[in-house]
Protein backbone atom coordinates (compact mmCIF):
# COMPACT_ATOMS: atom_id res chain seq x y z
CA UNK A 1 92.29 -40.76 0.23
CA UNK A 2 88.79 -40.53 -0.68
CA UNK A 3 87.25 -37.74 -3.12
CA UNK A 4 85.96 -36.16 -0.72
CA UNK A 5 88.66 -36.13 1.57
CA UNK A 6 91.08 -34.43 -0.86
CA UNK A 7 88.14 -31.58 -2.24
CA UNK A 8 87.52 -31.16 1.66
CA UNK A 9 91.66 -30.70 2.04
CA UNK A 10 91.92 -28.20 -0.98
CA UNK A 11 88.50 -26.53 0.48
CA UNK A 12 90.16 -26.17 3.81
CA UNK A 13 93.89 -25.31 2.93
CA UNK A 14 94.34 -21.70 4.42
CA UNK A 15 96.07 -20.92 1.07
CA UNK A 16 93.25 -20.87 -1.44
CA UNK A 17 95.11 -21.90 -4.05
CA UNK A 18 96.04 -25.09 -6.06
CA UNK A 19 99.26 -25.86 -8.12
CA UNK A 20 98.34 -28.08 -11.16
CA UNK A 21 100.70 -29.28 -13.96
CA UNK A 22 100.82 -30.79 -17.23
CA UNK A 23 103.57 -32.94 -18.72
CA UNK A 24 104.95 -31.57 -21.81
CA UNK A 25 106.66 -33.90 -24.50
CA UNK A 26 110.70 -33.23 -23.26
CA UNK A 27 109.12 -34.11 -19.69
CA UNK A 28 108.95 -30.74 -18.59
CA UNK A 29 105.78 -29.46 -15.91
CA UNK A 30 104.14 -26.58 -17.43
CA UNK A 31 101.90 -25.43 -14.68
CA UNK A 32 99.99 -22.62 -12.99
CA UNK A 33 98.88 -21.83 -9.36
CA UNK A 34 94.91 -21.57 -9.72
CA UNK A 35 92.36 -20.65 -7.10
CA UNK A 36 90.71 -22.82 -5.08
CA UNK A 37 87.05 -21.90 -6.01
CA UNK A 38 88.35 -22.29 -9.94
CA UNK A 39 89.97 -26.05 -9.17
CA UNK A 40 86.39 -26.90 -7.44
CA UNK A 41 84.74 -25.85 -10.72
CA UNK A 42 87.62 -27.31 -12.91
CA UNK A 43 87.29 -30.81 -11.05
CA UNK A 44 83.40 -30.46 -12.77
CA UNK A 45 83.94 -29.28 -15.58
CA UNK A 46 88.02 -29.73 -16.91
CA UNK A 47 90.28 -27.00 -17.57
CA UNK A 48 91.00 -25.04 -20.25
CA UNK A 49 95.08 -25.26 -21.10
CA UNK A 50 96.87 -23.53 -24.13
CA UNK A 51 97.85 -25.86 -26.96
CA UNK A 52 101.09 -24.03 -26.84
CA UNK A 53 102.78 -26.51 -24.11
CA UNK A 54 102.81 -29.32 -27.30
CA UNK A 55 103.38 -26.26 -30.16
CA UNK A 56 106.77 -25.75 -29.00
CA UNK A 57 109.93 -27.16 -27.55
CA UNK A 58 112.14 -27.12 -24.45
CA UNK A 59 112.89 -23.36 -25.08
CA UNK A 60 109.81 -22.02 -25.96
CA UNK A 61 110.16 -21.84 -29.11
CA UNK A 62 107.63 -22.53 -31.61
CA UNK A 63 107.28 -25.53 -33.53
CA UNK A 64 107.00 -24.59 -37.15
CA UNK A 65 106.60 -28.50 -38.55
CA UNK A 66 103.53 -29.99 -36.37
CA UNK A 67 99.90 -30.85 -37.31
CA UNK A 68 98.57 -30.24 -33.45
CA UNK A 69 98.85 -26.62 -32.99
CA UNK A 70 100.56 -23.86 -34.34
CA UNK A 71 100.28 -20.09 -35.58
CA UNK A 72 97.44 -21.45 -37.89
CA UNK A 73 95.16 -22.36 -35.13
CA UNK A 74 95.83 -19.68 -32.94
CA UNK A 75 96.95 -21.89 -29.79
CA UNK A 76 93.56 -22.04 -28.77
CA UNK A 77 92.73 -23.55 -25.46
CA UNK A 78 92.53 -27.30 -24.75
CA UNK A 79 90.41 -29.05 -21.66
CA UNK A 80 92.85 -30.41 -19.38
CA UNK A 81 91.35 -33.13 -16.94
CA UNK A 82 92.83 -33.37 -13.35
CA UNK A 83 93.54 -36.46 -12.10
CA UNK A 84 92.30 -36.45 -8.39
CA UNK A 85 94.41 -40.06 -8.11
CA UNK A 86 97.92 -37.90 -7.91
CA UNK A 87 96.69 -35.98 -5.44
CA UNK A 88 100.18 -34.68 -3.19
CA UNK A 89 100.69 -31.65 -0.92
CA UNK A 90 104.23 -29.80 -1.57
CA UNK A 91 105.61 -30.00 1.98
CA UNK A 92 108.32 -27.08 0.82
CA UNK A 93 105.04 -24.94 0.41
CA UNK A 94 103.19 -24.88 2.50
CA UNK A 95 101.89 -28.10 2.15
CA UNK A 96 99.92 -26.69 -1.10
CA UNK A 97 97.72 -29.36 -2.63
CA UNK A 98 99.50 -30.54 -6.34
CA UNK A 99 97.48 -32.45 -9.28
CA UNK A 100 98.48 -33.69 -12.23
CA UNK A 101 96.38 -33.08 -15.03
CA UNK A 102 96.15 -34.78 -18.87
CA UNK A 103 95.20 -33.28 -22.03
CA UNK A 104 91.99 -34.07 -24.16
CA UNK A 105 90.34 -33.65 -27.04
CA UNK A 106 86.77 -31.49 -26.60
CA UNK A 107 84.59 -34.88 -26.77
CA UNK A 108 86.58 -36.07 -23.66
CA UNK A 109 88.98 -38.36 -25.75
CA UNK A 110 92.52 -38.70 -24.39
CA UNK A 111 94.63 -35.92 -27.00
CA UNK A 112 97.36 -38.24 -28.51
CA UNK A 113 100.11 -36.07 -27.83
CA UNK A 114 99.89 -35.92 -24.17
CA UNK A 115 102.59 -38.46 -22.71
CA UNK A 116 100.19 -39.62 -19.54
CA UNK A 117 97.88 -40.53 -21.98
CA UNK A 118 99.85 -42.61 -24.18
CA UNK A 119 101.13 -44.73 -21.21
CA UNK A 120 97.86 -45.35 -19.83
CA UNK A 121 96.68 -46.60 -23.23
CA UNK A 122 99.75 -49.06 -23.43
CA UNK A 123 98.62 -50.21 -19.63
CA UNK A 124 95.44 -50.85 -20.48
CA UNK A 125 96.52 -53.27 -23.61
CA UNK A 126 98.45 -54.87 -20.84
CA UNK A 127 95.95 -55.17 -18.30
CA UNK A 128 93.97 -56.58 -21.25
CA UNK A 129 96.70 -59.06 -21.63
CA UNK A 130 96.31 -60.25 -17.90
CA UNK A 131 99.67 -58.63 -17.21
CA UNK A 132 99.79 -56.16 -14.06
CA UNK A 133 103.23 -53.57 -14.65
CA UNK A 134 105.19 -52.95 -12.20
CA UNK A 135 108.10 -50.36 -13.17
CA UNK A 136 110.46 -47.80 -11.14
CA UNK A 137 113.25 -45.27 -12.29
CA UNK A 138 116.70 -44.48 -10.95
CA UNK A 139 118.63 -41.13 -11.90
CA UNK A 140 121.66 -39.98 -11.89
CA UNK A 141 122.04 -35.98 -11.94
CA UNK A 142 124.72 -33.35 -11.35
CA UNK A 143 124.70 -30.45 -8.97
CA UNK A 144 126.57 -27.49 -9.23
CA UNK A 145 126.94 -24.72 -6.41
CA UNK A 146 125.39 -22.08 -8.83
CA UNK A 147 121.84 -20.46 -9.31
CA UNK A 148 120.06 -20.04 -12.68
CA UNK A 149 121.79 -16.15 -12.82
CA UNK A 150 125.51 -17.43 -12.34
CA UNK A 151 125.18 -19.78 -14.85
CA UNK A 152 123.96 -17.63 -17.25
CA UNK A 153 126.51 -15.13 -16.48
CA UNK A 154 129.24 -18.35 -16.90
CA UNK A 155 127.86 -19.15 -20.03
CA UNK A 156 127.44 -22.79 -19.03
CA UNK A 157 131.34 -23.21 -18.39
CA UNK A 158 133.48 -22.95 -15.68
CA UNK A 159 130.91 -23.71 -12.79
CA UNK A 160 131.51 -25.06 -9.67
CA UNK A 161 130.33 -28.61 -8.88
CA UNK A 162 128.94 -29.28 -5.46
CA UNK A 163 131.93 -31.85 -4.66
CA UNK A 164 135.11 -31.90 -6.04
CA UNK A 165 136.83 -35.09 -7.74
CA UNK A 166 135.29 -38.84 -8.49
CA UNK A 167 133.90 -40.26 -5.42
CA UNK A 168 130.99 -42.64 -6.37
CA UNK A 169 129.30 -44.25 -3.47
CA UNK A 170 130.91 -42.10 -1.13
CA UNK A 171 130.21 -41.44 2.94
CA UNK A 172 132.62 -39.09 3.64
CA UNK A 173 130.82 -36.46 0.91
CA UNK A 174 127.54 -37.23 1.68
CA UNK A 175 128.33 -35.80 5.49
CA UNK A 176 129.95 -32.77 3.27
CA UNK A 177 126.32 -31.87 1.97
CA UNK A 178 124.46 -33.67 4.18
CA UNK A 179 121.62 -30.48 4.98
CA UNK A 180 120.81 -31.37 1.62
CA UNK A 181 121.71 -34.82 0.74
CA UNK A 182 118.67 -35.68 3.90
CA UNK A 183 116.30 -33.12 2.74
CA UNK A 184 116.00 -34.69 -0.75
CA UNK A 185 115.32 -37.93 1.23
CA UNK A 186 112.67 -36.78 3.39
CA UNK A 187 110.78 -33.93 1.44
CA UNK A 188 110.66 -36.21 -1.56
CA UNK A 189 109.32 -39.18 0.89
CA UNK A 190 106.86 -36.52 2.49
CA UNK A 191 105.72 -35.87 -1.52
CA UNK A 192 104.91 -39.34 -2.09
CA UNK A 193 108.24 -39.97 -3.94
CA UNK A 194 109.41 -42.62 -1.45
CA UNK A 195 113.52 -43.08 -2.44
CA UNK A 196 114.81 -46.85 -2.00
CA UNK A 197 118.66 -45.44 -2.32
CA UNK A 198 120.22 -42.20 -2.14
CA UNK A 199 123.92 -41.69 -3.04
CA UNK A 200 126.53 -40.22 -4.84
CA UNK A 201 128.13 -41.28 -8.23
CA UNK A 202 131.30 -40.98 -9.56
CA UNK A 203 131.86 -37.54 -10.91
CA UNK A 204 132.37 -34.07 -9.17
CA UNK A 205 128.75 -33.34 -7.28
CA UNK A 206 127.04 -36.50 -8.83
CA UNK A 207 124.19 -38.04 -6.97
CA UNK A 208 122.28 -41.53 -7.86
CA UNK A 209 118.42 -42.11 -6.68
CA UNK A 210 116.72 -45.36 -6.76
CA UNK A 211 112.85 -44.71 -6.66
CA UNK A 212 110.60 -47.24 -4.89
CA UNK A 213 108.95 -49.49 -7.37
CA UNK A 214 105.49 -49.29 -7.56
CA UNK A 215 103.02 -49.74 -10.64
CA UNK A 216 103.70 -48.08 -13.70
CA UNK A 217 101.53 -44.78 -13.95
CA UNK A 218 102.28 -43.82 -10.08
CA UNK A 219 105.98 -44.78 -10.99
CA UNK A 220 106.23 -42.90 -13.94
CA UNK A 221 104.16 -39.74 -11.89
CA UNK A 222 107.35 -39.73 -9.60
CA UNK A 223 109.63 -40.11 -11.87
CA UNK A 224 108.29 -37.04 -13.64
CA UNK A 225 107.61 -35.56 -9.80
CA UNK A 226 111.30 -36.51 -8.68
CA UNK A 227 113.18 -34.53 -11.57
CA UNK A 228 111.26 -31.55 -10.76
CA UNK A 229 111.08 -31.72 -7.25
CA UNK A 230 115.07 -32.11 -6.71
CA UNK A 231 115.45 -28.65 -8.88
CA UNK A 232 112.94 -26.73 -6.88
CA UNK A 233 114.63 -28.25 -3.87
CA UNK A 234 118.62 -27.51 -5.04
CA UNK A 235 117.09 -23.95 -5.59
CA UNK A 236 116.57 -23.54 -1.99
CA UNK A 237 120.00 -24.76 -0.98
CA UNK A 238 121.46 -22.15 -3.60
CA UNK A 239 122.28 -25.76 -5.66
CA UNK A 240 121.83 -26.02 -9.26
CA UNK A 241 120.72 -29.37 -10.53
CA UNK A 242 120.99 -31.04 -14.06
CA UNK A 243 119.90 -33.80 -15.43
CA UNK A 244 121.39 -33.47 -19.03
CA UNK A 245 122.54 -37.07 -20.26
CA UNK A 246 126.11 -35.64 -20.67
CA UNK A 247 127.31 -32.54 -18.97
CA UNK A 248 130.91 -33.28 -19.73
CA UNK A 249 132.89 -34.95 -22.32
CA UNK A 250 135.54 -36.22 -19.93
CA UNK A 251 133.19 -37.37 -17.31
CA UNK A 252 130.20 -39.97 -17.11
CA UNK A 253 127.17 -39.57 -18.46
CA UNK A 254 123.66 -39.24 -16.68
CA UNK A 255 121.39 -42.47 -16.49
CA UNK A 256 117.99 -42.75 -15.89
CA UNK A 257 117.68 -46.39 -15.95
CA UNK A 258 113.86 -47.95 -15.61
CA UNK A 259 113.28 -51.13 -13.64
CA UNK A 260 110.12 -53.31 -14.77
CA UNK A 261 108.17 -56.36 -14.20
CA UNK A 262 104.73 -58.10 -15.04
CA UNK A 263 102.96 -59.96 -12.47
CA UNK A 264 99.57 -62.14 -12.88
CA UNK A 265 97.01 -59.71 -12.69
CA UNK A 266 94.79 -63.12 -10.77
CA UNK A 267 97.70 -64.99 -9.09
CA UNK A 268 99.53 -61.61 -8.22
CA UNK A 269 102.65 -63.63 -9.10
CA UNK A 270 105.91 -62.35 -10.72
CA UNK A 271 105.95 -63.63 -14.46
CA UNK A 272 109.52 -63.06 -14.92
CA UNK A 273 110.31 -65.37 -12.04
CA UNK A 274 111.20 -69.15 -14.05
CA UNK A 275 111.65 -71.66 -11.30
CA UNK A 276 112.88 -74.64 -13.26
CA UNK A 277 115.02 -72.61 -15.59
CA UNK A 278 118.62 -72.20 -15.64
CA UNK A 279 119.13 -68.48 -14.96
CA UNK A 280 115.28 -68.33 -13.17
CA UNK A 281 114.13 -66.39 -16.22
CA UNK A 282 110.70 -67.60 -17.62
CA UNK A 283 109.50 -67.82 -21.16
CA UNK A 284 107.32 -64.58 -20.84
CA UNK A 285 110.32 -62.68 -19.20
CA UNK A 286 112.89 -63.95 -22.37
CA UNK A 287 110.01 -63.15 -25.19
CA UNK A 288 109.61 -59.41 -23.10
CA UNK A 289 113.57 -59.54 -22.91
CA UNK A 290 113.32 -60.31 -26.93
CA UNK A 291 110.78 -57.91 -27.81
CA UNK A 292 112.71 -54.91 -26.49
CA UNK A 293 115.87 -55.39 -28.52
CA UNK A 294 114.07 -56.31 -31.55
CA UNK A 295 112.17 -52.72 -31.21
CA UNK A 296 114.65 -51.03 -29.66
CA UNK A 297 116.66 -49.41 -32.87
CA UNK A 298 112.94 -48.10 -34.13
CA UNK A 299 111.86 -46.13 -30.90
CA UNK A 300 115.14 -45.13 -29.60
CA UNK A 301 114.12 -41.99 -29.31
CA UNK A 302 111.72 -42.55 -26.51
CA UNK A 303 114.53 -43.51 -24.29
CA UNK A 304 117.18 -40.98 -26.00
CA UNK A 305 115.36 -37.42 -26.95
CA UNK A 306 117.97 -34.91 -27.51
CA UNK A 307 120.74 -34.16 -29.55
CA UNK A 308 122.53 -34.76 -26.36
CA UNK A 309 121.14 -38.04 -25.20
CA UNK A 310 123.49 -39.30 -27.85
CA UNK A 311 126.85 -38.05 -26.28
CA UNK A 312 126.37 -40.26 -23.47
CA UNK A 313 125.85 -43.20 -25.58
CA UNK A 314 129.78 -43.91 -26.03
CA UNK A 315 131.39 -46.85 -25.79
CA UNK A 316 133.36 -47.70 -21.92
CA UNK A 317 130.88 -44.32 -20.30
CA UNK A 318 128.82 -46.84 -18.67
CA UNK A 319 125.93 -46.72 -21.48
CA UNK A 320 125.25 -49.06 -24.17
CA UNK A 321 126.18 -48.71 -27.30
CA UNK A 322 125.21 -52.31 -28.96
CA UNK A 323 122.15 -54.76 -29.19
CA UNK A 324 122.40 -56.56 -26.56
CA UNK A 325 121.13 -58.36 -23.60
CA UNK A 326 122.75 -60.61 -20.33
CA UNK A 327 122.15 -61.30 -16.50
CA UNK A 328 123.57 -58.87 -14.35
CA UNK A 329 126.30 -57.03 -16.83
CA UNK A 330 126.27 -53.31 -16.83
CA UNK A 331 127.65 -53.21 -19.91
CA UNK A 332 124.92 -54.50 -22.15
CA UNK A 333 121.49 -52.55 -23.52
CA UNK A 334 119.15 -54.49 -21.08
CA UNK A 335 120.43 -56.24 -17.84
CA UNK A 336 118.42 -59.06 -16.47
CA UNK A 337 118.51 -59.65 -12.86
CA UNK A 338 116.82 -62.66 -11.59
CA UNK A 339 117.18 -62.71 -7.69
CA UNK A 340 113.87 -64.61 -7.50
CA UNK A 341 110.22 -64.81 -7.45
CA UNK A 342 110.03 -61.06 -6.02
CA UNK A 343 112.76 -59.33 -7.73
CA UNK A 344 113.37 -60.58 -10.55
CA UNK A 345 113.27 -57.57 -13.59
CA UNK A 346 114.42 -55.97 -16.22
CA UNK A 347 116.69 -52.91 -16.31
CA UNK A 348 116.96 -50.82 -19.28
CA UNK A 349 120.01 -49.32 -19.46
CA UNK A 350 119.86 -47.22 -22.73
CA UNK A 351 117.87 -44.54 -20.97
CA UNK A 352 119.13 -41.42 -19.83
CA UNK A 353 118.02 -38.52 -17.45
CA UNK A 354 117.43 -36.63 -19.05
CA UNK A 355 114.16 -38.62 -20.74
CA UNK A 356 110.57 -37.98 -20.59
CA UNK A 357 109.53 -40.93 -17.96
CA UNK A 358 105.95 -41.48 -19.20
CA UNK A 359 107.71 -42.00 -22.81
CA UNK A 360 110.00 -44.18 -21.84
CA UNK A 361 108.29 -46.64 -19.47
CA UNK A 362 105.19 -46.36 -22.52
CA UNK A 363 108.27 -47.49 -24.39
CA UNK A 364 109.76 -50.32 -22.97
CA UNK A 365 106.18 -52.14 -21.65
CA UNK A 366 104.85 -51.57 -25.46
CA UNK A 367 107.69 -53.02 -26.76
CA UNK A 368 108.03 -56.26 -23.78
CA UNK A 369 104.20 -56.96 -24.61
CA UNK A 370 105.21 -56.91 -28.33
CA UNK A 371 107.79 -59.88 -27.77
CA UNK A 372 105.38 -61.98 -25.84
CA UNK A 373 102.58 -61.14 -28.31
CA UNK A 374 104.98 -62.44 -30.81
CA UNK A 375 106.62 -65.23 -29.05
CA UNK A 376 109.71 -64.02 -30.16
CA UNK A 377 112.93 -65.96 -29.34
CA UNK A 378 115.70 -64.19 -27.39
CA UNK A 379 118.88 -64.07 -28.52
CA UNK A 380 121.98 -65.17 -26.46
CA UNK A 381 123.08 -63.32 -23.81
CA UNK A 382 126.29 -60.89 -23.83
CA UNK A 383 129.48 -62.95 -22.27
CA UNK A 384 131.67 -60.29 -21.00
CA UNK A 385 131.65 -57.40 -22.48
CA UNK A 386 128.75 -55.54 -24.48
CA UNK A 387 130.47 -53.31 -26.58
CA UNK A 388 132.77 -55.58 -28.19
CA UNK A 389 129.54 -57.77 -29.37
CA UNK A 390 128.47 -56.54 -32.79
CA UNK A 391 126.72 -60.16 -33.81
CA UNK A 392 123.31 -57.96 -33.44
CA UNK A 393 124.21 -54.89 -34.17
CA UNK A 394 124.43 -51.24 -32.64
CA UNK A 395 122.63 -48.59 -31.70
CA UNK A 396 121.74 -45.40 -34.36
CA UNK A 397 124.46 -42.72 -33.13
CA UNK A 398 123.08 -39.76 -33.79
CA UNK A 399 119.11 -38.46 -32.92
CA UNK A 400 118.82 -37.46 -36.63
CA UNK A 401 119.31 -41.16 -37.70
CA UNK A 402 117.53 -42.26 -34.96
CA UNK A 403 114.47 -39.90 -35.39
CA UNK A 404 114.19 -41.33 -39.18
CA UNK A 405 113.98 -45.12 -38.42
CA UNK A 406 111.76 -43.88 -36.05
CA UNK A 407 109.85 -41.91 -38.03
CA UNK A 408 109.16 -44.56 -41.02
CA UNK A 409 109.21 -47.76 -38.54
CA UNK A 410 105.67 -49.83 -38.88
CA UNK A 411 106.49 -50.91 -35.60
CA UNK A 412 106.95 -47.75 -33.75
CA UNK A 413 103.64 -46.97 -34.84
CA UNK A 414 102.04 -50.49 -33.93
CA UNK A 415 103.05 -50.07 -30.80
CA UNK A 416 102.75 -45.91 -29.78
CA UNK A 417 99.95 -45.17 -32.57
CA UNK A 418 100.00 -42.93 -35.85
CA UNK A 419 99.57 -39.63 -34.35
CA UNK A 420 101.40 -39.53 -31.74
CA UNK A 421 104.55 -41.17 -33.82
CA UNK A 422 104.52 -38.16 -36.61
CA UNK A 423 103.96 -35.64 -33.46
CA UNK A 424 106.78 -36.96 -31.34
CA UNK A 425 109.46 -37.46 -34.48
CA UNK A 426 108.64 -34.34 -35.83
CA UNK A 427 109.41 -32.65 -32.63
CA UNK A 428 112.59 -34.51 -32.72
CA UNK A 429 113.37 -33.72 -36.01
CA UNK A 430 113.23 -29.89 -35.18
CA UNK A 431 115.71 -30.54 -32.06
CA UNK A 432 117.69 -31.57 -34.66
CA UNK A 433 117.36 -28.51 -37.03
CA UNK A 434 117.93 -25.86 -33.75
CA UNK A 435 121.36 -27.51 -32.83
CA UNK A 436 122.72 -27.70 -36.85
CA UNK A 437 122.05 -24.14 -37.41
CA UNK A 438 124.40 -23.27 -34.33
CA UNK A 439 128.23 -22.61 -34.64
CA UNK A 440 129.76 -24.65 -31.55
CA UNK A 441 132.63 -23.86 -29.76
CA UNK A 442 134.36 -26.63 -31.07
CA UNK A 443 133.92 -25.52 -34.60
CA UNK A 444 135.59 -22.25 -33.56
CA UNK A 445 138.15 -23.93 -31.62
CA UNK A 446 139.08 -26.45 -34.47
CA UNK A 447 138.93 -24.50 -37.51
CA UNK A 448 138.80 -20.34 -36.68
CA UNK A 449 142.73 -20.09 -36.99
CA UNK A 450 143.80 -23.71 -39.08
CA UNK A 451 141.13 -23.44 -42.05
């Protein structure tokens, strides 16, 4: 649509009102309903948002380790531009218009926190590059037949999964659920989050979407879009959704596997397409192939942000645990598939759900466009299977350890920039310090009685 088309949409709506949002560093919306006379005014002139979205974490609790904000500035107000581009209406409101909107400093800079902005910075190096990304995400998420009260009242245990049992790719339990199983499938479509594949996984009340590809920014917007949009959706179907990485120790982990490609910005052609080769993969798609396992270990992180993010990383849970790379092996960190000249990608498989989608696509294009800056060669591919290959080592296993290479890696900071790299880790360093000043249940379990 045309500018004026959407200001004469909002202008019209008999709502008066506007429901904006701003993506937080976990991934989360932080948002507000504003009125329509202050978005037409806004549009002018930005928006003012409180610093506090990127002073403090997940819980809303303050950050008492980062440069940005804090008590000692007072959480003043930042602008916040709105992006007329992700311009939706929420068809399970009233078809209320929805922006997206992106921090920035007072002189109209991009703010080097905000997660929109870094990905649109590592587009435009690509676009500079000649290279045109094309990425999409897939999740996996559980849903439970509970409401944000019951759980609370269960403390977290003992809740009732939609479905009973394992039954991944299942008809029969898609019929079960099917009031919402078709609802996610056509309010998300009517939201401009068109889904390519809707099923469920293996695990009690596990479902799998595939979103429809499209180029990165508008790819990661529904990413972002979907994770939120299924909750507020479950909510209305008295469903509880989740998108932790692990939920349960005995059962599968949570993927959120991206999907990428780079096509000729002038030819429009897919550069990862290699006619004459072997396995169809071309020099640029081996070198991007190349560059994400040699960066991988320094910006894990991006694609595994909580304490966690790490529990799913085991070996035989369907999640990489090594270095590695092969054609079409779901065992193995990144999975080439090389169908041909359309779809041929790359699937990065370290990623969970429960990631921050503008992180982790900034992640895996920066560090792609790093290999083919480089030229660097690819390693072998992974015959058989990927956790039993050690020749190139293994993932860090904990976020601590992986927050530290992170932290002091040259490359992370080639690649993401300065600021936002002592931002981000120190965020991820005080994840870490919440969750080892708790006593566990385990630790009760395990030593209460024995020690």
């Amino acid at each position: 649509m045309k500018e004026s088309e959407i200001l004469d949409y909002v202008k019209n709506h008999t709502d008066q009102k506007v429901k904006l949002a701003i993506t937080d560093i976990d991934g989360v919306l932080r948002g507000k309903y504003i009125s329509t006379e202050k978005f037409l005014s806004a549009v002018k002139s930005n928006l003012g948002f409180c610093t506090v979205v990127f002073g403090w974490d997940a819980n809303d609790v303050a950050y008492d380790n980062v440069n940005y904000t804090g008590w000692n500035s007072g959480y003043p107000d930042a602008p916040a531009k709105i992006d007329l581009n992700t311009f939706r209406t929420i068809p399970w409101e009233n078809n209320i218009p929805f922006f997206l909107c992106e921090l920035i400093h007072e002189k109209n800079n991009p703010a080097d926190v905000c997660p929109r902005n870094l990905l649109k910075r590592v587009i435009a190096s690509s676009e500079k590059a000649g290279f045109v990304p094309y990425f999409s995400q897939e999740f996996e998420w559980f849903n439970f037949q509970e409401n944000p009260q019951t759980v609370n009242e269960k403390k977290f245990s003992g809740l009732t999964p939609l479905s009973p049992g394992m039954f991944g790719y299942s008809i029969l339990r898609t019929t079960l659920n099917n009031d919402f199983f078709s609802v996610l499938f056509d309010e998300l479509k009517k939201f401009d989050i068109p889904i390519e594949g809707l099923h469920t996984e293996t695990g009690p009340g596990v479902y799998e979407a595939a979103i429809t590809y499209s180029g990165i920014l508008e790819a990661a917007d529904r990413a972002v879009l979907f994770k939120t949009s299924v909750k507020e959706l479950a909510y209305l179907h008295g469903i509880m959704a989740t998108f932790m990485a692990k939920w349960d120790e005995n059962l599968p982990g949570c993927g959120g596997h991206v999907h990428q490609s780079l096509w000729d910005k002038k030819s429009k052609t897919n550069l990862f397409f290699g006619e004459k080769d072997k396995a169809g993969m071309s020099e640029i798609f081996k070198q991007y192939i190349a560059g994400q396992l040699h960066c991988l270990p320094f910006i894990l992180p991006m694609y595994a942000p909580t304490i966690n993010s790490f529990k799913r990383l085991v070996e035989g849970a369907w999640a990489p645990t090594t270095l590695t790379w092969a054609v079409d092996n779901r065992t193995v960190a990144l999975r080439a598939l090389t169908g041909g000249n359309k779809s041929s990608r790359l699937e990065t498989r370290v990623i969970g759900s429960d990631v921050n989608p503008y992180l982790a696509m900034a992640a895996c294009l920066a560090s792609g466009l790093y290999g083919i800056k480089n030229k660097l060669k690819l390693q072998p591919p992974t015959k058989g299977n990927g956790y039993k290959d050690l020749s190139h080592g293994i993932l860090p296993g904990n976020l601590w350890n992986a927050t530290q290479a992170m932290k002091t890696s040259a490359i992370a900071k080639e690649l993401l920039g300065e600021k936002f790299v002592e931002h981000f880790t120190a965020t991820r360093e005080w994840e870490c310090r919440q969750f080892n000043k708790v006593v566990t249940d385990w630790e009760k379990r395990r030593y209460f009685e024995i020690i």
